[in-house]
N, C-alpha and C. Protein backbone atom coordinates (compact mmCIF):
# COMPACT_ATOMS: atom_id res chain seq x y z
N UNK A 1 -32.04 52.61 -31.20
CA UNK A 1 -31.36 53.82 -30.79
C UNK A 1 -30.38 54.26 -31.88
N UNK A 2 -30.33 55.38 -32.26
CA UNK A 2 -29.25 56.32 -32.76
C UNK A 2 -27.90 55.78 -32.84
N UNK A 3 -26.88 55.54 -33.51
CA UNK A 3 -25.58 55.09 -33.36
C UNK A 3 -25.79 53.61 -33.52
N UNK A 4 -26.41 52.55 -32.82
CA UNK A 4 -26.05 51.34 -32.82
C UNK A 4 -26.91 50.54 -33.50
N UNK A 5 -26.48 49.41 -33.86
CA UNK A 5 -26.66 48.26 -35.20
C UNK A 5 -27.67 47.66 -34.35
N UNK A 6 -29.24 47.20 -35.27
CA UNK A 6 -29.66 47.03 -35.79
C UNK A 6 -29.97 45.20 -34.82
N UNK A 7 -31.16 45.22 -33.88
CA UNK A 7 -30.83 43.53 -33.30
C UNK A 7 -31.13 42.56 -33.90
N UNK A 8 -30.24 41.51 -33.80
CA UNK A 8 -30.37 40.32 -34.63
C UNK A 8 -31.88 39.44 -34.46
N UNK A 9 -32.80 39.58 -35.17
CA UNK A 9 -33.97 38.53 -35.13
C UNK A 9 -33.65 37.07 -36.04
N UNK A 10 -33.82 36.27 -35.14
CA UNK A 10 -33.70 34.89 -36.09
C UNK A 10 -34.88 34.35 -36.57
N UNK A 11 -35.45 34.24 -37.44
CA UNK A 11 -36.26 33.74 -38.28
C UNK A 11 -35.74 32.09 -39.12
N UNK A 12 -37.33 31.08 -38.79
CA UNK A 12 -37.15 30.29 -39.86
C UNK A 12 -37.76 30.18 -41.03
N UNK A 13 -36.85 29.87 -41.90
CA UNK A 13 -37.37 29.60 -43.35
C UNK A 13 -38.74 29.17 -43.54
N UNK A 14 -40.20 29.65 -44.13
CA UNK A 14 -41.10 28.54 -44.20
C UNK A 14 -40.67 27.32 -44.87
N UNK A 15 -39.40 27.13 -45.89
CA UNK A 15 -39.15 25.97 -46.85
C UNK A 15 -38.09 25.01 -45.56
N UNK A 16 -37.26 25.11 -44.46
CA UNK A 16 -36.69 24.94 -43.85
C UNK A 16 -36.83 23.65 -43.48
N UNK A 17 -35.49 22.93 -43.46
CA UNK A 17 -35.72 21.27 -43.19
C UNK A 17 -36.59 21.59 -41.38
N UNK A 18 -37.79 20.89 -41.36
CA UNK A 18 -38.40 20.64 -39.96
C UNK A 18 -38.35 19.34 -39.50
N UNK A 19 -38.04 18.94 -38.01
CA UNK A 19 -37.78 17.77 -37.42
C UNK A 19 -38.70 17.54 -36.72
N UNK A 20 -39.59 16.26 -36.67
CA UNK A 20 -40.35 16.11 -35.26
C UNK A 20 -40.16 15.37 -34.70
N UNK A 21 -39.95 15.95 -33.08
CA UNK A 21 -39.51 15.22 -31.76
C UNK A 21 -40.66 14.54 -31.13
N UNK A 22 -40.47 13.16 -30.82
CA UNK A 22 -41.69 12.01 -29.71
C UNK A 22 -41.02 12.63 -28.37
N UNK A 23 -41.72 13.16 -27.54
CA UNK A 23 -40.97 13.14 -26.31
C UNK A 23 -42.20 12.45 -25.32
N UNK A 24 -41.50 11.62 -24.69
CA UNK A 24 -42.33 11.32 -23.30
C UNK A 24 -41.70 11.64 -21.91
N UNK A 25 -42.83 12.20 -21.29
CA UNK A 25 -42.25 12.78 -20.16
C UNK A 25 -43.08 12.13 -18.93
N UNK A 26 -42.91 11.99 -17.69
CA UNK A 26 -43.25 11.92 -16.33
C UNK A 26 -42.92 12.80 -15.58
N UNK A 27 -43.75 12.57 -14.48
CA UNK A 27 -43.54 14.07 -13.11
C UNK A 27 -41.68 14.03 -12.97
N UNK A 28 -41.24 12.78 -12.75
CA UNK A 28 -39.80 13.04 -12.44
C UNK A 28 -38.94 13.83 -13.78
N UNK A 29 -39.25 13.89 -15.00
CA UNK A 29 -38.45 14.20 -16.33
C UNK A 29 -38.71 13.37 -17.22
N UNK A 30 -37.85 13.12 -18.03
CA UNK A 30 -38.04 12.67 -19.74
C UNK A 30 -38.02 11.38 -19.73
N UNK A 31 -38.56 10.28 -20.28
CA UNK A 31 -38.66 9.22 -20.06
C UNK A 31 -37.66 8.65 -21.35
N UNK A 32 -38.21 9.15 -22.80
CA UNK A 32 -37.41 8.69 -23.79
C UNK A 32 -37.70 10.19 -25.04
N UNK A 33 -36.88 10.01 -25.74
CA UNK A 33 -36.82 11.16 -26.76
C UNK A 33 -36.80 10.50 -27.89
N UNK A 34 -37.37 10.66 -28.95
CA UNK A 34 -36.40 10.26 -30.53
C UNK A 34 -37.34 11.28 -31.76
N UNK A 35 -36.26 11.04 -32.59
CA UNK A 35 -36.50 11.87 -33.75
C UNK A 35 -37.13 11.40 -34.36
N UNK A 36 -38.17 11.72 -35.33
CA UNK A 36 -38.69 11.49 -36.57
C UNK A 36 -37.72 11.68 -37.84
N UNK A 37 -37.12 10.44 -38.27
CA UNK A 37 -36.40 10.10 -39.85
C UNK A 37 -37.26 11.17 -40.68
N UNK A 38 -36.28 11.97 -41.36
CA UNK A 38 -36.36 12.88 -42.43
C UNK A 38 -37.22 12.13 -43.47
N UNK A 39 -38.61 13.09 -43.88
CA UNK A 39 -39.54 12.29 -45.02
C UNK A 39 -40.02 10.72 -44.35
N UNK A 40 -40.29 10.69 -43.27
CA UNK A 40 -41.19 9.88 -43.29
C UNK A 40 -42.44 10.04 -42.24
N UNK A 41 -43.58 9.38 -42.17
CA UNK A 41 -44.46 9.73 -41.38
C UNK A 41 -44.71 8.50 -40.35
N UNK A 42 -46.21 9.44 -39.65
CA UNK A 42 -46.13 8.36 -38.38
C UNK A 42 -47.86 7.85 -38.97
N UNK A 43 -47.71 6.34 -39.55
CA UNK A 43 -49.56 5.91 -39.28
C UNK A 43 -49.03 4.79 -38.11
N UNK A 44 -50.19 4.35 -37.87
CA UNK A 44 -50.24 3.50 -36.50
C UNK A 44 -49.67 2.32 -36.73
N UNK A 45 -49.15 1.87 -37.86
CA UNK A 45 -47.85 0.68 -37.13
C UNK A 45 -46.56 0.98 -37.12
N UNK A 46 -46.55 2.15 -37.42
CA UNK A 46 -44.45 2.83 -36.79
C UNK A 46 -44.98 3.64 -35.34
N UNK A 47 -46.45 4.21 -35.28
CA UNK A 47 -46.48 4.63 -34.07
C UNK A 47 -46.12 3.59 -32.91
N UNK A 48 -47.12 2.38 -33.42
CA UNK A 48 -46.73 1.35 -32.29
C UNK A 48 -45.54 0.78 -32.02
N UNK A 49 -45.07 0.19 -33.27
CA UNK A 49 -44.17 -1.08 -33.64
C UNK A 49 -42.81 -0.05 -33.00
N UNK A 50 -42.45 1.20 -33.37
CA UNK A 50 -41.48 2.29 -33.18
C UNK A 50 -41.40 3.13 -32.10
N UNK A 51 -42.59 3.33 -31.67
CA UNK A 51 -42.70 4.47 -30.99
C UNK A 51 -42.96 3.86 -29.46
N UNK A 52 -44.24 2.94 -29.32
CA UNK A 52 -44.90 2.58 -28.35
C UNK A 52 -44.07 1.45 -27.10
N UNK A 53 -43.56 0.61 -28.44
CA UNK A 53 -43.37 -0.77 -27.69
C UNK A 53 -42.11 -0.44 -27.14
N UNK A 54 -40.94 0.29 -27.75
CA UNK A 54 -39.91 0.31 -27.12
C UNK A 54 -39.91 1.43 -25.45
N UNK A 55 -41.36 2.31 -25.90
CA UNK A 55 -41.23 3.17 -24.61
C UNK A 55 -41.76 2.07 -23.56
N UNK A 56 -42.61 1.05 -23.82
CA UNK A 56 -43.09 0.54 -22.95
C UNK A 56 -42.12 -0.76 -22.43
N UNK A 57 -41.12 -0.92 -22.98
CA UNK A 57 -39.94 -1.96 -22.48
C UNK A 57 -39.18 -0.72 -21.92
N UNK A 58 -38.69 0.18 -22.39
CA UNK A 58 -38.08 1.37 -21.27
C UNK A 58 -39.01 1.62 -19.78
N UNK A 59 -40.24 1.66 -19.95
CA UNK A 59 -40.79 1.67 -18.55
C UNK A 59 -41.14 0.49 -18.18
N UNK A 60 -40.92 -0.73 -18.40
CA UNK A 60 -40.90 -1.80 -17.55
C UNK A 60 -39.65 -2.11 -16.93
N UNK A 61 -38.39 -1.92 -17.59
CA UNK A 61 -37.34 -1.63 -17.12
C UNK A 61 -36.70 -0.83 -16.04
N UNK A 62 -37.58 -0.05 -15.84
CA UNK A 62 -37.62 0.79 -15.03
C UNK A 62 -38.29 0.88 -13.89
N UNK A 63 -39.24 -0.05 -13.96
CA UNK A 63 -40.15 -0.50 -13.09
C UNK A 63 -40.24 -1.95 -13.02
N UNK A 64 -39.24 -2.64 -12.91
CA UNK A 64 -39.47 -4.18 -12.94
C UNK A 64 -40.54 -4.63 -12.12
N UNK A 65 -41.08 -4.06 -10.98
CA UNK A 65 -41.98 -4.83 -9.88
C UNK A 65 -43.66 -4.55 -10.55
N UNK A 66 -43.72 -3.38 -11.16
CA UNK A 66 -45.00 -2.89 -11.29
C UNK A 66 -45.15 -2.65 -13.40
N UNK A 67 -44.13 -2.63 -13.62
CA UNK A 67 -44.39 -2.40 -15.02
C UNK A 67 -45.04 -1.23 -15.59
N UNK A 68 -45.44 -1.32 -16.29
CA UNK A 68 -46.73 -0.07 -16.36
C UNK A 68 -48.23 -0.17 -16.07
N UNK A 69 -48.63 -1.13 -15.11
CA UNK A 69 -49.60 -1.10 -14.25
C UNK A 69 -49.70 -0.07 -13.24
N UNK A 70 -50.97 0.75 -14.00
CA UNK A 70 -50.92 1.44 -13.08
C UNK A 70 -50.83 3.16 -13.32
N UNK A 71 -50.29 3.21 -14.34
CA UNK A 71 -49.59 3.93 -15.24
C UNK A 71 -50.92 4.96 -16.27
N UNK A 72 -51.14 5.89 -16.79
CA UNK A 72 -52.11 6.51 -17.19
C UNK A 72 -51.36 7.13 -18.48
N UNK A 73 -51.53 6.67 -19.84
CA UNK A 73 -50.82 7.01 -21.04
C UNK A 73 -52.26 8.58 -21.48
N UNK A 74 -51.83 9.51 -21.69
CA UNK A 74 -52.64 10.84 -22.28
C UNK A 74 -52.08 10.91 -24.28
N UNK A 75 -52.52 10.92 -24.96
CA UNK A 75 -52.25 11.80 -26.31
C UNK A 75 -53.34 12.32 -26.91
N UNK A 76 -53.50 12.88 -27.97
CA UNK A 76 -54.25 13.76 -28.82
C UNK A 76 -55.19 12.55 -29.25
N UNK A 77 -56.13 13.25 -30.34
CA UNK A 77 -56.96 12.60 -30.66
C UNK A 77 -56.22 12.79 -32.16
N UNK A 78 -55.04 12.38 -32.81
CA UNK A 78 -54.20 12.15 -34.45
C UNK A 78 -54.37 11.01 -34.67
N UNK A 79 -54.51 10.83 -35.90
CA UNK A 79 -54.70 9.38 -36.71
C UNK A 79 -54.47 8.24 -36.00
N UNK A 80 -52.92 8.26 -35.76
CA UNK A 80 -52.37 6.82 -35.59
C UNK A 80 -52.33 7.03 -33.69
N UNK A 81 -52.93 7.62 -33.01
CA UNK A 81 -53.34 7.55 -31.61
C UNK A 81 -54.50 6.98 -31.74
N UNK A 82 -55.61 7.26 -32.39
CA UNK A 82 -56.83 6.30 -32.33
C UNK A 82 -56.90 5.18 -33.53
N UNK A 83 -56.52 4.93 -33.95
CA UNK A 83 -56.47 3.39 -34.56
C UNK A 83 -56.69 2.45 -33.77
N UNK A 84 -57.62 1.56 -34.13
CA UNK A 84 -57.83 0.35 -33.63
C UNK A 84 -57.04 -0.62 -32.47
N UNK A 85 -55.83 -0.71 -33.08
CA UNK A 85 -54.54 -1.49 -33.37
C UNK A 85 -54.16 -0.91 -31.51
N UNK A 86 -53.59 0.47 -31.74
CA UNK A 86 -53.04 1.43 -31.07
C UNK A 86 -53.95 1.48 -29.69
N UNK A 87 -55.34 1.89 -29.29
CA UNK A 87 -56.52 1.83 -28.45
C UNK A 87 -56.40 0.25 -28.08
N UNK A 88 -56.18 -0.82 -28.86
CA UNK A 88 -56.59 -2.26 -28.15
C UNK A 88 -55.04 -2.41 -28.00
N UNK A 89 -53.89 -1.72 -28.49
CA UNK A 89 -52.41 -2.20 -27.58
C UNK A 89 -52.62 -1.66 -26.21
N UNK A 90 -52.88 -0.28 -25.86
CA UNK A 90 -52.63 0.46 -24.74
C UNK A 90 -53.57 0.59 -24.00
N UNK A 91 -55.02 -0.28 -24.48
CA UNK A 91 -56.10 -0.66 -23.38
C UNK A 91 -56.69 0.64 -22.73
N UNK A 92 -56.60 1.67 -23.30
CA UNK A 92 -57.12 3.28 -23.10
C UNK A 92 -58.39 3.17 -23.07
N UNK A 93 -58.91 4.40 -21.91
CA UNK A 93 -60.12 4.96 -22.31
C UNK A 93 -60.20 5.91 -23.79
N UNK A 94 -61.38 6.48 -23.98
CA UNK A 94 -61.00 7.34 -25.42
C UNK A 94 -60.69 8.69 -24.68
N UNK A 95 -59.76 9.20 -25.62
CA UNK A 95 -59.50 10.65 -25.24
C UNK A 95 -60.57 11.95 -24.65
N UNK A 96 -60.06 11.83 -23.97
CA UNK A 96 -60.40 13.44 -22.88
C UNK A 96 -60.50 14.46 -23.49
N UNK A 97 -61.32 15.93 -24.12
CA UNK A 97 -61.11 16.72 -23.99
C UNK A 97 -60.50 18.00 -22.70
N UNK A 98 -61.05 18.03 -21.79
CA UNK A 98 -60.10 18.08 -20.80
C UNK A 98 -58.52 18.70 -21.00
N UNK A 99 -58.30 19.61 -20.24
CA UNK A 99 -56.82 19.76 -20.67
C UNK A 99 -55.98 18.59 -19.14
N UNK A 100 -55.00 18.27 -19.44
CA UNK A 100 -54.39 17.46 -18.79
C UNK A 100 -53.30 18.40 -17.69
N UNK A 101 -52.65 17.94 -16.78
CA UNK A 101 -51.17 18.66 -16.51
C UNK A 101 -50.17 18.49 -17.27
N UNK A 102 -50.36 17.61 -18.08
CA UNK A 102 -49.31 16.78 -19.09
C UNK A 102 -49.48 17.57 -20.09
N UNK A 103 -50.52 18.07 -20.09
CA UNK A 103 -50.46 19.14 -21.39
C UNK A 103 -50.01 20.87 -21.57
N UNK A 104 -49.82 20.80 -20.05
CA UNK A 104 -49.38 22.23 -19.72
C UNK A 104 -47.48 22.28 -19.42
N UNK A 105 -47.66 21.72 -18.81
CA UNK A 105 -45.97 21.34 -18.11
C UNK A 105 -44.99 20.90 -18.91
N UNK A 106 -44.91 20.65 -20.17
CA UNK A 106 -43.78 20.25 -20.64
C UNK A 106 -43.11 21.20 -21.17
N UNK A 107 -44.09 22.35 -21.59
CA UNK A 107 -43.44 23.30 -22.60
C UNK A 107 -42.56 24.17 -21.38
N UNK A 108 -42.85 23.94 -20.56
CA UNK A 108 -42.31 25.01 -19.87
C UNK A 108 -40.56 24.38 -19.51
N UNK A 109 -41.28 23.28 -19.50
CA UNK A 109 -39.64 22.42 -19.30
C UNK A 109 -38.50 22.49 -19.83
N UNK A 110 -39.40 22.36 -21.79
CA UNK A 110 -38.69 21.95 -23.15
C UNK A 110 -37.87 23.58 -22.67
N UNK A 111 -38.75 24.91 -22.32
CA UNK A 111 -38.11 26.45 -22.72
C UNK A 111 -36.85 26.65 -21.82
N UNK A 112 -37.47 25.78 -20.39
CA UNK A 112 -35.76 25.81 -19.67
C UNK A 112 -34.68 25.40 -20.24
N UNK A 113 -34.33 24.29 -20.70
CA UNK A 113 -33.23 23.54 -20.66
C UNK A 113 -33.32 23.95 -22.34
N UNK A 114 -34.05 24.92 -23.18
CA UNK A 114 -33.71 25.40 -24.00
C UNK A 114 -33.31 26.52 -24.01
N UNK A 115 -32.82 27.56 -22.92
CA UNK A 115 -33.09 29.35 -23.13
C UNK A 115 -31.39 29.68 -23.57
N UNK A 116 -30.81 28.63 -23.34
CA UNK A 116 -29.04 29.01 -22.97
C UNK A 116 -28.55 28.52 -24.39
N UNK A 117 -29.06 28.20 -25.53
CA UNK A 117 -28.93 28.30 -27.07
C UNK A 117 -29.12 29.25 -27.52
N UNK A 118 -27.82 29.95 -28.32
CA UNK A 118 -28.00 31.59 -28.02
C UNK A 118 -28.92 31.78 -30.06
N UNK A 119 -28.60 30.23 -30.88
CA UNK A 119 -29.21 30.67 -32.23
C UNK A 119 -29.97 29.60 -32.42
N UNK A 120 -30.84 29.56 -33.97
CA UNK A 120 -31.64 28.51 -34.30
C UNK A 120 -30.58 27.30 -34.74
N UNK A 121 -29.43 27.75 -34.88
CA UNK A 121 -28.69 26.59 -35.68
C UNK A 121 -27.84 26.09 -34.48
N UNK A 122 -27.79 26.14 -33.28
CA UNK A 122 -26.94 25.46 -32.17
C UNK A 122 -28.08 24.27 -31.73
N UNK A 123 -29.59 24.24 -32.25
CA UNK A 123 -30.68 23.43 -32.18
C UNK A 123 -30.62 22.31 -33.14
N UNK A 124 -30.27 22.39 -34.68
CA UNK A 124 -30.17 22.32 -35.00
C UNK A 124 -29.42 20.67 -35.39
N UNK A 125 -30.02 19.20 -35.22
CA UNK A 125 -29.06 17.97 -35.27
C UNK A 125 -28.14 18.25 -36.27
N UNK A 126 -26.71 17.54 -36.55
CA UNK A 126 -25.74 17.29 -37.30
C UNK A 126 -25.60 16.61 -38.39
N UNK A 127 -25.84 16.98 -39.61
CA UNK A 127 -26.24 16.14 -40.44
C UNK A 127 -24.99 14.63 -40.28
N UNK A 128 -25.83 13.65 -40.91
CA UNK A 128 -24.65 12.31 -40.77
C UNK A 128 -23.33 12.25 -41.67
N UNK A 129 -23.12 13.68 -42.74
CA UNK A 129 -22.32 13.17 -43.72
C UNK A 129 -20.62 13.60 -43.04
């Protein structure tokens, strides 16, 4: 409109430091969260050794009587999800094409409890220095 400035679009950098988040979730909410360390990647023994074993002592903890018996783990078909190693820790069938509920429902979650961040940089972790 005529007279007034111009609305703010926030854009990210394509060169822009990017973070990737592990999130695991269940019907009740988030089970565990963590970041991916700046410059490094995931092959299948930080997936497991990092990623896997501690979610799976968080849900036995949580479930002392039943453990994760019982329990139905879903991911993609990426490198260090089908590795050997990874398939004979978590005793899986092979991946589903199939879309899951697990594959629909989170985003909608992540957009709630994200809408009330009014910029890209209130998202943004704190650097450690």
């Amino acid at each position: 409109m005529k007279g007034q400035s111009p609305r703010n679009v926030t854009r990210q950098c394509r060169f822009e430091t990017k973070f990737m988040y592990k999130i695991f979730l269940k019907f009740s909410g988030v089970v565990q969260i963590s970041r991916l360390d700046k410059d490094k990647t995931i092959n299948h023994d930080s997936y497991k050794e990092e990623t896997l074993k501690p979610l799976v002592k968080k849900i036995n903890a949580q479930r002392p009587e039943s453990g994760c018996k019982g329990l139905k783990f879903h991911h993609d078909n990426a490198r260090p999800h089908t590795h050997r190693d990874v398939v004979a820790f978590l005793d899986h069938p092979p991946y589903s094409p199939d879309p899951a509920p697990c594959d629909l429902w989170p985003f909608d979650y992540i957009k709630q409890h994200l809408s009330d961040h009014t910029s890209v940089k209130v998202l943004m972790p704190k650097s450690p220095n």
